[in-house]
N, C-alpha and C. Protein backbone atom coordinates (compact mmCIF):
# COMPACT_ATOMS: atom_id res chain seq x y z
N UNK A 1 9.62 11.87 27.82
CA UNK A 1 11.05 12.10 28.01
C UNK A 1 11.34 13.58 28.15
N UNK A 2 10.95 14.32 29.20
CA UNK A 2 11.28 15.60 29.73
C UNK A 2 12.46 15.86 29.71
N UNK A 3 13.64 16.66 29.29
CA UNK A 3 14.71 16.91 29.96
C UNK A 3 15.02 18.21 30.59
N UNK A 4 15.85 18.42 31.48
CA UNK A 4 15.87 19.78 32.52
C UNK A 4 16.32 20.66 32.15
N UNK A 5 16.14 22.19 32.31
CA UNK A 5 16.96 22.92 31.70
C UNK A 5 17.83 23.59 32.85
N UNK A 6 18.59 22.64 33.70
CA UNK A 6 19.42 23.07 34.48
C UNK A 6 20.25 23.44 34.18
N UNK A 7 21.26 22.99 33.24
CA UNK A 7 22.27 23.17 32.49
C UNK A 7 21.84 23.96 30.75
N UNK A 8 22.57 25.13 31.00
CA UNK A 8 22.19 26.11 30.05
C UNK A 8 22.92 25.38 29.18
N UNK A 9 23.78 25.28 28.99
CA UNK A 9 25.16 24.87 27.75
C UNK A 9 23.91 24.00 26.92
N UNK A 10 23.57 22.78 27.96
CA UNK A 10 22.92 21.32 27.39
C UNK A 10 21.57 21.96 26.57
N UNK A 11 21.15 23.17 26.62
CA UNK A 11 19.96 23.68 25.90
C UNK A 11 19.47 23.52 24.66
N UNK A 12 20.72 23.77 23.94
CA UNK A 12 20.61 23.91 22.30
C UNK A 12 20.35 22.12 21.96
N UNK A 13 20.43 21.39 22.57
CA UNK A 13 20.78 20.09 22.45
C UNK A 13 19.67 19.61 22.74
N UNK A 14 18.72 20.70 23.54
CA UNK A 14 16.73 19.51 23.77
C UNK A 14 16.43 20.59 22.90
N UNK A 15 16.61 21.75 22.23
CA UNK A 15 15.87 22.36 21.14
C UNK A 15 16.03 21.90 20.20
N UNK A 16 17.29 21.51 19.95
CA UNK A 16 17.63 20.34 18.37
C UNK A 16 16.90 19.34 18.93
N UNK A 17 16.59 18.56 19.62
CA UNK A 17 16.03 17.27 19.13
C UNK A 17 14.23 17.59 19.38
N UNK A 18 14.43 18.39 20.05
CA UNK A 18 12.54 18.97 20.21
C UNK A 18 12.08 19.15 18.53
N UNK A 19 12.80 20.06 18.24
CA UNK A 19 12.55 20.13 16.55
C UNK A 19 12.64 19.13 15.79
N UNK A 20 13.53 18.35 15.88
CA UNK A 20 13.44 17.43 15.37
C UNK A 20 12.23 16.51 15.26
N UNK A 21 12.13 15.70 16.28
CA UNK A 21 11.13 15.13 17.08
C UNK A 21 9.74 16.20 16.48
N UNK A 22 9.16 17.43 17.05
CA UNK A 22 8.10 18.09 15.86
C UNK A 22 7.94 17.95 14.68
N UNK A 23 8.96 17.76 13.83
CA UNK A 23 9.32 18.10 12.25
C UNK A 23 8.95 16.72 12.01
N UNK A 24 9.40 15.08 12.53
CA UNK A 24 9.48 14.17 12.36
C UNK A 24 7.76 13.71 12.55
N UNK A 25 7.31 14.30 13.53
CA UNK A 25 5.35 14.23 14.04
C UNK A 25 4.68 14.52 12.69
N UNK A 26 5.51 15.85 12.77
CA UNK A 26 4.40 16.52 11.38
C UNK A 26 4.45 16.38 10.07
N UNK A 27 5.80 15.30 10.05
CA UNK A 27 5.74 14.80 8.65
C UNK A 27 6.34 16.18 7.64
N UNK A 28 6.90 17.03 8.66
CA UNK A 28 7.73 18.57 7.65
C UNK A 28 8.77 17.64 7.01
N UNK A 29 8.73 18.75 5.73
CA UNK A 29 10.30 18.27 5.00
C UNK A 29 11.36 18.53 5.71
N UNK A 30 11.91 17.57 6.03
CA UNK A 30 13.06 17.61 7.29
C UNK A 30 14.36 18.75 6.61
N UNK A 31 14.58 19.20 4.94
CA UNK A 31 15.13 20.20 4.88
C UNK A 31 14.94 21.93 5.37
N UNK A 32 13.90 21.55 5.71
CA UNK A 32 13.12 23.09 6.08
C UNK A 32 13.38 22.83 7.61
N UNK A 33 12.98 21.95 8.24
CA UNK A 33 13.31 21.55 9.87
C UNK A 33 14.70 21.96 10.02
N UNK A 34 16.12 21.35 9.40
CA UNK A 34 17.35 21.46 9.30
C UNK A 34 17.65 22.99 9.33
N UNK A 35 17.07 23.56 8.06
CA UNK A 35 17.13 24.98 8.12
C UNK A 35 16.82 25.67 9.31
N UNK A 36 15.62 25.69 9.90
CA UNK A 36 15.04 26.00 11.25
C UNK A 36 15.91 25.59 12.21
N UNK A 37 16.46 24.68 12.51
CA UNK A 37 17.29 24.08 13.32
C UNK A 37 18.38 25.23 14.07
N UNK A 38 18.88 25.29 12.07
CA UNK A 38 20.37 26.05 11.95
C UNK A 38 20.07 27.28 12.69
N UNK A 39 18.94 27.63 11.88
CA UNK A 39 18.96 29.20 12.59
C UNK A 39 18.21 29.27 14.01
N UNK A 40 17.35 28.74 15.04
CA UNK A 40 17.36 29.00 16.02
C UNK A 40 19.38 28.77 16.72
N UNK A 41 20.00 27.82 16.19
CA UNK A 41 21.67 27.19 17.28
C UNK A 41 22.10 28.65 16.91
N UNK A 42 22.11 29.00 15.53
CA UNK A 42 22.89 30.22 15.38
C UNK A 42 22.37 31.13 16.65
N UNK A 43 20.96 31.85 16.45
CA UNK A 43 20.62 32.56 17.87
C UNK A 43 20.83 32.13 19.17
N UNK A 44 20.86 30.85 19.41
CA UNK A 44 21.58 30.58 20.75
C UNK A 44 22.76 30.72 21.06
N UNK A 45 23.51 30.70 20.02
CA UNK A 45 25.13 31.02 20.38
C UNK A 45 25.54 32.24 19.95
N UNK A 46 25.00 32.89 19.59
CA UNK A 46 24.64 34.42 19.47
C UNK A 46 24.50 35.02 21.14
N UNK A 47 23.48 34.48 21.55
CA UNK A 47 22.99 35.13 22.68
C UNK A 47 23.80 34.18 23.69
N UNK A 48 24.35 33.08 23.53
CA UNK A 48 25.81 32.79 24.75
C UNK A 48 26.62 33.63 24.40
N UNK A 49 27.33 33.76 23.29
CA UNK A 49 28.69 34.85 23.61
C UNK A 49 28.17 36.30 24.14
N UNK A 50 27.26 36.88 23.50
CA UNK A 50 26.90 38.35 24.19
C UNK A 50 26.66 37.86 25.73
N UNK A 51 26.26 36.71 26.53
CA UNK A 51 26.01 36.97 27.72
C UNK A 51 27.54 36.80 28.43
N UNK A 52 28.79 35.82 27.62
CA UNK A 52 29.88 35.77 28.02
C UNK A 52 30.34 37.18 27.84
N UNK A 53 30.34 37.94 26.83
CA UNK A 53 30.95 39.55 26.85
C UNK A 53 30.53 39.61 28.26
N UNK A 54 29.31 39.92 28.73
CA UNK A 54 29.12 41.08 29.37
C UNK A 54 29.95 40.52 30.52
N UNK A 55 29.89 39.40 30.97
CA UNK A 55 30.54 39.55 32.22
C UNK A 55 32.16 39.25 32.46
């Protein structure tokens, strides 16, 4: 189940479930996955508004 990364917005949305989906393989404590989660969305929407500033 590939999905495209044509659509930037839709991004954060195959990295949440990519992690997920890893965390769920490897049998991680899904609180530490959650955590990880949080903080890669935080850096993605970090780095959408600075790319909305600039232009």
């Amino acid at each position: 189940m590939k999905k495209s990364f044509d659509d930037v917005h839709d991004l954060p949305n195959v990295i949440s479930s990519y992690i997920s989906e890893r965390c769920e393989n490897n049998g991680v404590k899904s609180r530490y996955c959650r955590t990880k989660k949080i903080n890669i969305m935080n850096k993605l929407s970090n780095l959408e508004f600075s790319k909305m500033k600039e232009h």
